[in-house]
PDB file of N, CA and C in Angstrom:
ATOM      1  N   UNK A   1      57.122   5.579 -73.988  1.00  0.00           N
ATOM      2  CA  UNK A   1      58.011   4.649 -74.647  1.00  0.00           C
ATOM      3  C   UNK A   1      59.423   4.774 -74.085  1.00  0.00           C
ATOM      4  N   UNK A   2      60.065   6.098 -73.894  1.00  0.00           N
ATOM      5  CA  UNK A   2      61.257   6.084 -72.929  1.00  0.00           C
ATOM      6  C   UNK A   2      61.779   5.133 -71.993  1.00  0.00           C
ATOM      7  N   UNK A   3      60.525   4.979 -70.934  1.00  0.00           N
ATOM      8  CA  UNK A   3      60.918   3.860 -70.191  1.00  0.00           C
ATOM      9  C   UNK A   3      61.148   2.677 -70.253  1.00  0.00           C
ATOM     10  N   UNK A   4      59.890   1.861 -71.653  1.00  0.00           N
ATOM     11  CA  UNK A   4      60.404   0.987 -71.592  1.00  0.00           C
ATOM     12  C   UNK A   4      61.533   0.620 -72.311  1.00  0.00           C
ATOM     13  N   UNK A   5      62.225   1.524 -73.268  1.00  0.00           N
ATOM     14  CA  UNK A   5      63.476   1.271 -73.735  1.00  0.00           C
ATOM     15  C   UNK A   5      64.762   1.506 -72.862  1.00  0.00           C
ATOM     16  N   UNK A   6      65.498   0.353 -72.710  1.00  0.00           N
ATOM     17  CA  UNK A   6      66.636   0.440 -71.972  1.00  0.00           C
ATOM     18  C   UNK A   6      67.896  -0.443 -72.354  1.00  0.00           C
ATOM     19  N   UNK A   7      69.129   0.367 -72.416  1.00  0.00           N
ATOM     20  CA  UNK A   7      70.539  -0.713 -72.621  1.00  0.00           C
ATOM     21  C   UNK A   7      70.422  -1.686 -72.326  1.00  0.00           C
ATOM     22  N   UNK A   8      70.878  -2.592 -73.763  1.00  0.00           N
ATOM     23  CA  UNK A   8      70.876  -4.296 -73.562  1.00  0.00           C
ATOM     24  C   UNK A   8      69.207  -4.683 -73.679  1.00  0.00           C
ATOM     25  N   UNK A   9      68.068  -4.035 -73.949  1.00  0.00           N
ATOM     26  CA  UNK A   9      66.788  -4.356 -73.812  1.00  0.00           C
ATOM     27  C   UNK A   9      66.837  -4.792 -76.088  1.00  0.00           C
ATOM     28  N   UNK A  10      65.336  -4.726 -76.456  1.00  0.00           N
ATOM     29  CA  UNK A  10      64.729  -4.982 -77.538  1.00  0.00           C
ATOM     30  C   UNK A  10      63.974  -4.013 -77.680  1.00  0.00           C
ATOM     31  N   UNK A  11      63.844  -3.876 -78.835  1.00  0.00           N
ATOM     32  CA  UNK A  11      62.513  -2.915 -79.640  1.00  0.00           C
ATOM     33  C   UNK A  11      62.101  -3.812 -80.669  1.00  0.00           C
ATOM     34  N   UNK A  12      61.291  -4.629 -81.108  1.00  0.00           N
ATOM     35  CA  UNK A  12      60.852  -5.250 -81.752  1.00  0.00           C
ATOM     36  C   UNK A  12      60.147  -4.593 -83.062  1.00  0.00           C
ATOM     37  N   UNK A  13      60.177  -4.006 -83.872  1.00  0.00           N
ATOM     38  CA  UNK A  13      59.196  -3.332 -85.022  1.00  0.00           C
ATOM     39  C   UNK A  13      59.502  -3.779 -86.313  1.00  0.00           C
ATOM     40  N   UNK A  14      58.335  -4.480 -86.688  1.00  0.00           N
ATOM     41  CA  UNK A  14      58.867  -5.058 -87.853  1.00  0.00           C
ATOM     42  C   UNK A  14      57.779  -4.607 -89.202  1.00  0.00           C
ATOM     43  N   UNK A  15      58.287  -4.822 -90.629  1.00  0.00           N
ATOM     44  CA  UNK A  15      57.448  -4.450 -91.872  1.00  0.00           C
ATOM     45  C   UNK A  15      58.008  -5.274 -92.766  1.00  0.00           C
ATOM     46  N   UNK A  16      57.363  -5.146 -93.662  1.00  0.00           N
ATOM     47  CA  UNK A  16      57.897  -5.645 -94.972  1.00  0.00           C
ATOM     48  C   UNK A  16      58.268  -4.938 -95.774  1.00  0.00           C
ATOM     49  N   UNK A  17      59.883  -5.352 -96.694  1.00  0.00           N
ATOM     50  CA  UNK A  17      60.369  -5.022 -98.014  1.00  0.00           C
ATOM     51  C   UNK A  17      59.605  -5.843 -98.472  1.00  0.00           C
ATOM     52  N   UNK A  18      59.012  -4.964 -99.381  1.00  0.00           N
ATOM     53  CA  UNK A  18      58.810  -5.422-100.586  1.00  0.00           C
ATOM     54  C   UNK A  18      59.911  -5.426-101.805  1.00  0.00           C
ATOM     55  N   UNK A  19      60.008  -6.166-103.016  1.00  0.00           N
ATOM     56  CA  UNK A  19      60.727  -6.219-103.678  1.00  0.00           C
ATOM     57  C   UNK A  19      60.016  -6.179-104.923  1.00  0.00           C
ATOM     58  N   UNK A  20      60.321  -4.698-105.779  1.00  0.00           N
ATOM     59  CA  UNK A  20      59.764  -4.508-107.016  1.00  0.00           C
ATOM     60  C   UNK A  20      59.279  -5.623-108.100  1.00  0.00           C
ATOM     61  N   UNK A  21      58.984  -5.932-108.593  1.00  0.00           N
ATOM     62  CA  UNK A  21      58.648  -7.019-109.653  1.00  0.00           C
ATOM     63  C   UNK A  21      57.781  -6.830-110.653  1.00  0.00           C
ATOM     64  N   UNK A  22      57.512  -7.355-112.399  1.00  0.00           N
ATOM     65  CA  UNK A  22      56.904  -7.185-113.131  1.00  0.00           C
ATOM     66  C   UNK A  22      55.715  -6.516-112.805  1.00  0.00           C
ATOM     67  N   UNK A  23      54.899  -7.411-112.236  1.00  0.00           N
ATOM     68  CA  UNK A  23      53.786  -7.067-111.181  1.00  0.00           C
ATOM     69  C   UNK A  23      53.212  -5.724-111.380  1.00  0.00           C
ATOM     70  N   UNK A  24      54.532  -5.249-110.567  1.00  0.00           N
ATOM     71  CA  UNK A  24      54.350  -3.700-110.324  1.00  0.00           C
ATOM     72  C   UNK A  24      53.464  -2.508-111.395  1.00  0.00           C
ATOM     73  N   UNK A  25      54.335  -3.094-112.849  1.00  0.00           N
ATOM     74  CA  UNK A  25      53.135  -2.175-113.591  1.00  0.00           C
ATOM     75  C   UNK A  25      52.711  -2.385-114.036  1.00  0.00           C
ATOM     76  N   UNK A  26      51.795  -3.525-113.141  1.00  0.00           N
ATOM     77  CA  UNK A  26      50.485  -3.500-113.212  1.00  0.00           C
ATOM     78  C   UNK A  26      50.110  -2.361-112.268  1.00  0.00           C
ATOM     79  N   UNK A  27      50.667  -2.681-111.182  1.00  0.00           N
ATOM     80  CA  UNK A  27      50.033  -0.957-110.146  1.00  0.00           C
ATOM     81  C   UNK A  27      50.013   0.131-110.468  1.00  0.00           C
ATOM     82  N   UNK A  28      51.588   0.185-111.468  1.00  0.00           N
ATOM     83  CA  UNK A  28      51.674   1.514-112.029  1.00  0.00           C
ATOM     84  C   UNK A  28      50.756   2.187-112.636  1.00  0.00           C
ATOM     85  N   UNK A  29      50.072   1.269-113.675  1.00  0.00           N
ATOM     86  CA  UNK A  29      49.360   1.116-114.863  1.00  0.00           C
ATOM     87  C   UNK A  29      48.028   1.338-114.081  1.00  0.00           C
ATOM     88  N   UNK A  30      47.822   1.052-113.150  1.00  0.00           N
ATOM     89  CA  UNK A  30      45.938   1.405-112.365  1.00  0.00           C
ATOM     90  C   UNK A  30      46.082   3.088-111.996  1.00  0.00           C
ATOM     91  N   UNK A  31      47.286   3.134-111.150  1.00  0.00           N
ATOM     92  CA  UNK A  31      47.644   4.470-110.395  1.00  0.00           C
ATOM     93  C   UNK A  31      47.186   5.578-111.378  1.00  0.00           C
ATOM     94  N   UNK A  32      48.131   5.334-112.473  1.00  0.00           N
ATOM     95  CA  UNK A  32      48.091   6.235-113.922  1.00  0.00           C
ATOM     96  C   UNK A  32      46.609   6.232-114.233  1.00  0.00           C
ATOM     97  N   UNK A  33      45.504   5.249-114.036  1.00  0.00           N
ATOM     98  CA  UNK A  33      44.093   5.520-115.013  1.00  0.00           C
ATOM     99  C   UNK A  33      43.465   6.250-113.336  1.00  0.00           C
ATOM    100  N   UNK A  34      43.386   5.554-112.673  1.00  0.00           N
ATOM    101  CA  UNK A  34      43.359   6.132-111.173  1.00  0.00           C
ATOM    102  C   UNK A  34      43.811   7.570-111.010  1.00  0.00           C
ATOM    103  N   UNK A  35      44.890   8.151-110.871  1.00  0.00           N
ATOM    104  CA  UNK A  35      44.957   9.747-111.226  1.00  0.00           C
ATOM    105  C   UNK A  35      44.383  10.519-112.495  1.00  0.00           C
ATOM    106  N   UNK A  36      44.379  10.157-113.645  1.00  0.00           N
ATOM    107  CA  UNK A  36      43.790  10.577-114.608  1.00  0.00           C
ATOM    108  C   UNK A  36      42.300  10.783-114.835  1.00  0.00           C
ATOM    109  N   UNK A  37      41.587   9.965-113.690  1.00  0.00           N
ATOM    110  CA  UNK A  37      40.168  10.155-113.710  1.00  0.00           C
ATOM    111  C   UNK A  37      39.924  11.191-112.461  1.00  0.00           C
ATOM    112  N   UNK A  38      41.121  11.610-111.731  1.00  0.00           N
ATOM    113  CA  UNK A  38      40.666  12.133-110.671  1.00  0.00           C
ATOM    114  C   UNK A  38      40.864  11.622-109.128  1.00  0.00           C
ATOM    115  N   UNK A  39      41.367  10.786-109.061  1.00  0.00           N
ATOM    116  CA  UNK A  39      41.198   9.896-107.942  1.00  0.00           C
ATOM    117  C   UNK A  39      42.742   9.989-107.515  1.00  0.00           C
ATOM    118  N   UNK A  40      43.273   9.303-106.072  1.00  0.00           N
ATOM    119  CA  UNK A  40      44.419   9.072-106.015  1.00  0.00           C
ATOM    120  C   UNK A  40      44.289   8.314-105.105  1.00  0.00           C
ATOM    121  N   UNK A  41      45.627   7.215-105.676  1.00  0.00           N
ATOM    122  CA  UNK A  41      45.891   5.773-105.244  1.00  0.00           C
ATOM    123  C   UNK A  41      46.963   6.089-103.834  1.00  0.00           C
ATOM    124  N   UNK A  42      46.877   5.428-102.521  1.00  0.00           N
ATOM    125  CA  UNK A  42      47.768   5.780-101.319  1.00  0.00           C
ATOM    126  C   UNK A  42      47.259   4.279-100.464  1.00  0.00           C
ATOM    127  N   UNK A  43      48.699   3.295-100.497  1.00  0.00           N
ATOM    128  CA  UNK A  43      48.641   2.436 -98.916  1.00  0.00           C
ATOM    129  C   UNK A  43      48.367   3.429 -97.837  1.00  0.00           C
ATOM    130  N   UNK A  44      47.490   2.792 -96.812  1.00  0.00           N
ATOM    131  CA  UNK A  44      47.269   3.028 -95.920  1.00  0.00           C
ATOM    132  C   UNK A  44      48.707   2.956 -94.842  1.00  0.00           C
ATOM    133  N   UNK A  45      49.232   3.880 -93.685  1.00  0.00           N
ATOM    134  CA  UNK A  45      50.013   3.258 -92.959  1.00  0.00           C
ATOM    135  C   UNK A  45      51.447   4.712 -93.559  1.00  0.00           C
ATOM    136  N   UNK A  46      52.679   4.607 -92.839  1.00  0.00           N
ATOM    137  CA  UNK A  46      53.515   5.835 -93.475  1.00  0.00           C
ATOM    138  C   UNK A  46      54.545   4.870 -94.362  1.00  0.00           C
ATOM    139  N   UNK A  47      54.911   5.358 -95.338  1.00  0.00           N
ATOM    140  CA  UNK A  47      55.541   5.118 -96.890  1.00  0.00           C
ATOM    141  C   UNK A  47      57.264   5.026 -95.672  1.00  0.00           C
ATOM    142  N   UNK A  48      57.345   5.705 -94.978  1.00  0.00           N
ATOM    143  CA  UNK A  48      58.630   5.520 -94.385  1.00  0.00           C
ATOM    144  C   UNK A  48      58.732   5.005 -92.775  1.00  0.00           C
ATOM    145  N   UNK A  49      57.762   4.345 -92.962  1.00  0.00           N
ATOM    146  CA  UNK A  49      58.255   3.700 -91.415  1.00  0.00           C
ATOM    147  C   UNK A  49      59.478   3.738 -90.511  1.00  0.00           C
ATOM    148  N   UNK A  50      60.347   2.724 -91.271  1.00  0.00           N
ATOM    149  CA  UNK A  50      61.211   2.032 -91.253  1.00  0.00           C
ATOM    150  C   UNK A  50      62.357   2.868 -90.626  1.00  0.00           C
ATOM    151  N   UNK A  51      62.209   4.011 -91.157  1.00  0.00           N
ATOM    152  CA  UNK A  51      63.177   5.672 -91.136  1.00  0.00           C
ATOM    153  C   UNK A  51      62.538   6.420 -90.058  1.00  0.00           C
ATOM    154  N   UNK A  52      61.675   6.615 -90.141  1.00  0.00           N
ATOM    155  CA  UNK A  52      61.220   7.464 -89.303  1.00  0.00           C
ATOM    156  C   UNK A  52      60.831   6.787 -87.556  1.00  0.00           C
ATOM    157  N   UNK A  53      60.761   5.576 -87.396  1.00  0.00           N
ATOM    158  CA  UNK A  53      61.163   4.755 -85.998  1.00  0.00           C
ATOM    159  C   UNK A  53      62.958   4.952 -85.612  1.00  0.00           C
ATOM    160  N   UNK A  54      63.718   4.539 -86.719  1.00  0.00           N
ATOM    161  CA  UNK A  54      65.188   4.718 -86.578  1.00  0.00           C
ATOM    162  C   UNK A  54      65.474   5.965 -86.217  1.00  0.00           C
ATOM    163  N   UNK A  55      64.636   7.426 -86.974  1.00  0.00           N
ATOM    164  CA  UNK A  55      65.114   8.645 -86.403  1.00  0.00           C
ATOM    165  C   UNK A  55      64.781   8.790 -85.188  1.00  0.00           C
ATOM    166  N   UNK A  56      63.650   8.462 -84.450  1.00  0.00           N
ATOM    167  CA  UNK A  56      63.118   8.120 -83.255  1.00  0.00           C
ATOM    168  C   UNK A  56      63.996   8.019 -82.303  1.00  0.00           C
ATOM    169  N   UNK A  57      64.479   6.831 -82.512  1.00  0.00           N
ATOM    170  CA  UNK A  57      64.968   6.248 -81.519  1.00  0.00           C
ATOM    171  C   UNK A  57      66.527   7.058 -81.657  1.00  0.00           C
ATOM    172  N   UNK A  58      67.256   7.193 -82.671  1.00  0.00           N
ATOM    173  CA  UNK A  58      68.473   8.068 -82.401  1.00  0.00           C
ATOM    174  C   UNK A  58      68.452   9.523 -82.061  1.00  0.00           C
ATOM    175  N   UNK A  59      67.058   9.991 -81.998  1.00  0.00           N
ATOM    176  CA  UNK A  59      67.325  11.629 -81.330  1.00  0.00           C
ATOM    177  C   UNK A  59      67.059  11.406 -79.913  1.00  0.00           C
ATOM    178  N   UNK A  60      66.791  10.359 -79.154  1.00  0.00           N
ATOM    179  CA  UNK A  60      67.130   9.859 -77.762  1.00  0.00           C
ATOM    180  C   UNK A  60      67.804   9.011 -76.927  1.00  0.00           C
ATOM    181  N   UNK A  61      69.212   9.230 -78.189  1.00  0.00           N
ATOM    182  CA  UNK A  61      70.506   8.412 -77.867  1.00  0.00           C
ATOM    183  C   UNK A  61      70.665   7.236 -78.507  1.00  0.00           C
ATOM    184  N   UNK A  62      69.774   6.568 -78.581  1.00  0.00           N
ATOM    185  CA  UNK A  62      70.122   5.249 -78.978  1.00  0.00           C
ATOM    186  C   UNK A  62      70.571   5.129 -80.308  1.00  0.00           C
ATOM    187  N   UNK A  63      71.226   3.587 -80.201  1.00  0.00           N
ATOM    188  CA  UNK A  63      71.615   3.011 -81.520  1.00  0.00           C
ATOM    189  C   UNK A  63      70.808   2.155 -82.110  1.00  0.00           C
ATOM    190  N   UNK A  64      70.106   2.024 -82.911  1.00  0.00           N
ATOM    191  CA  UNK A  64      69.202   1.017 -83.599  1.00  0.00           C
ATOM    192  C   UNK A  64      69.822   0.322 -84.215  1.00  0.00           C
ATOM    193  N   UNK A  65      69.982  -1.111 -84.520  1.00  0.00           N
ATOM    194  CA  UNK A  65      70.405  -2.123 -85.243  1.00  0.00           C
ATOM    195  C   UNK A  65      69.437  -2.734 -86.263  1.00  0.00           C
ATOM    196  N   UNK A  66      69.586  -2.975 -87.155  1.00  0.00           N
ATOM    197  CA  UNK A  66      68.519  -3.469 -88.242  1.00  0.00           C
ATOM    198  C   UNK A  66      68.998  -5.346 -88.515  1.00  0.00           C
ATOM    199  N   UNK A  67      68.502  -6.016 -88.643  1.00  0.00           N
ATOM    200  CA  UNK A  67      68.528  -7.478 -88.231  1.00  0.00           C
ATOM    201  C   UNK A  67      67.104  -8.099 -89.325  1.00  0.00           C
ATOM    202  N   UNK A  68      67.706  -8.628 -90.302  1.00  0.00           N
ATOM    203  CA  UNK A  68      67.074  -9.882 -90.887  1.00  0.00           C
ATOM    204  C   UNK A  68      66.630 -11.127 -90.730  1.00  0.00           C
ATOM    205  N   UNK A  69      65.418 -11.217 -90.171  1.00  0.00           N
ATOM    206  CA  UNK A  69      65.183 -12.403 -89.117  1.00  0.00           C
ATOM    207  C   UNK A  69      64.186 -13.161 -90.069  1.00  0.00           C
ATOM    208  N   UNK A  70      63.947 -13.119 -91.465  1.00  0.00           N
ATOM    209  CA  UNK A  70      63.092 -14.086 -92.177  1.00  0.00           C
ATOM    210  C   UNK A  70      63.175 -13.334 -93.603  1.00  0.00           C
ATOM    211  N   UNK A  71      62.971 -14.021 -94.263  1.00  0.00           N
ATOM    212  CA  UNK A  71      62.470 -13.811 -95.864  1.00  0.00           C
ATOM    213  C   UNK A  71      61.811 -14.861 -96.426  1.00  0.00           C
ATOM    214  N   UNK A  72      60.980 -14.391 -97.172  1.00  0.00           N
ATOM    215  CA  UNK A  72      60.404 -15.535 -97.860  1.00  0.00           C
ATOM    216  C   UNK A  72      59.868 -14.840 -99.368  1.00  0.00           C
ATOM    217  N   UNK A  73      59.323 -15.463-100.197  1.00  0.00           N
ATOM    218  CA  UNK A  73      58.644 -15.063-101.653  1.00  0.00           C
ATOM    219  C   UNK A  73      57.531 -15.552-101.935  1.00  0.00           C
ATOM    220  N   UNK A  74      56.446 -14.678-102.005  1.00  0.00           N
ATOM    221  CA  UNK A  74      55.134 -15.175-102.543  1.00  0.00           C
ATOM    222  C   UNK A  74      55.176 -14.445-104.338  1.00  0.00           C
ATOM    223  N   UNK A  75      54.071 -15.890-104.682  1.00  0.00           N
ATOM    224  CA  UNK A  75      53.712 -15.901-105.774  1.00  0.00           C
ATOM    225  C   UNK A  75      52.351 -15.260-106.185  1.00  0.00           C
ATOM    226  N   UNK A  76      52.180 -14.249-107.108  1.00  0.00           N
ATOM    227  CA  UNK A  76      51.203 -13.894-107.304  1.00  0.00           C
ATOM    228  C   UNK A  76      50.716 -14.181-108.815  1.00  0.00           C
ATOM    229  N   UNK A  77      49.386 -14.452-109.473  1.00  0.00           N
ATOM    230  CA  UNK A  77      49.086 -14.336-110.438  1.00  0.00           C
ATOM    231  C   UNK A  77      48.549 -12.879-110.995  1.00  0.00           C
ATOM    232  N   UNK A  78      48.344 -12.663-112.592  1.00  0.00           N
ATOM    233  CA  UNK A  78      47.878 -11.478-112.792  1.00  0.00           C
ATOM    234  C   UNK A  78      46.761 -11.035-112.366  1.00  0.00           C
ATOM    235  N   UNK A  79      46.079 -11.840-111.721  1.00  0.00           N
ATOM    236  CA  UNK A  79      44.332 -11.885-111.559  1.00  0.00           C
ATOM    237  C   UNK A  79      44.386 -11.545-109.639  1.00  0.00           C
ATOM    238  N   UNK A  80      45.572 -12.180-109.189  1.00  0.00           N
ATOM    239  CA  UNK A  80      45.424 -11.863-107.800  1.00  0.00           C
ATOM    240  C   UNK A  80      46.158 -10.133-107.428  1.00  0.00           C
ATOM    241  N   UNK A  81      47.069 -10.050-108.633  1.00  0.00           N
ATOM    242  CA  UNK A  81      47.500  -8.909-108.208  1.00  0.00           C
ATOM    243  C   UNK A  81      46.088  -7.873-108.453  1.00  0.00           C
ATOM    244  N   UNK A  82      45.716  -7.426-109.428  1.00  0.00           N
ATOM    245  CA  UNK A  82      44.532  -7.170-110.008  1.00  0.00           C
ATOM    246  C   UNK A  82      43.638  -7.071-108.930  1.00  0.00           C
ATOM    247  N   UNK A  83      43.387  -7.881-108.120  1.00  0.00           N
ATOM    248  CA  UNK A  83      42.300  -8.218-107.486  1.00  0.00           C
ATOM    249  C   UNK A  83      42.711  -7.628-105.948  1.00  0.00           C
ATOM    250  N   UNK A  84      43.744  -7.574-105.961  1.00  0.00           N
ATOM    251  CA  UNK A  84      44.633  -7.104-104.362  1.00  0.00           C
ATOM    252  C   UNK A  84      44.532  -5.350-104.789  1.00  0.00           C
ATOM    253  N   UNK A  85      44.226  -4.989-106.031  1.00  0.00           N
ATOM    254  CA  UNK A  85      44.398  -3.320-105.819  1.00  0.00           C
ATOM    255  C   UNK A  85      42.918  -2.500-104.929  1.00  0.00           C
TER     256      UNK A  85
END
């Protein structure tokens, strides 16, 4: 990866914020019966991406810039969130 990063070049890496919402505990609320039976709830993928590419790239000089290039809002019902766990 060294090489191909260079002054004046791109690093492209992108994720999603999510943004907390009612929703949520509903997740909370599974996690909680989900640990209590024994089990444990984990997205796939690292909880800190976002940080841990930025430390990356600044313990080999560089400056990382962070840049908002879209947003948008989806709608979920109780049945799709439900159904997405």
């Amino acid at each position: 990866m060294d090489s191909l990063l260079r002054p004046g070049g791109f690093f492209l890496h992108c994720w999603d914020k999510l943004t907390l919402t009612d929703n949520r505990d509903i997740g909370s609320a599974w996690e909680r019966i989900v640990n209590a039976l024994g089990g444990q709830v984990k997205c796939p993928g690292s909880a800190s991406a976002g940080t841990d590419v930025t430390a990356w790239l600044q313990e080999r000089g560089l400056h990382p810039q962070e840049m908002h290039v879209a947003s948008w809002e989806t709608t979920k019902t109780v049945r799709q969130e439900v159904e997405s766990m």
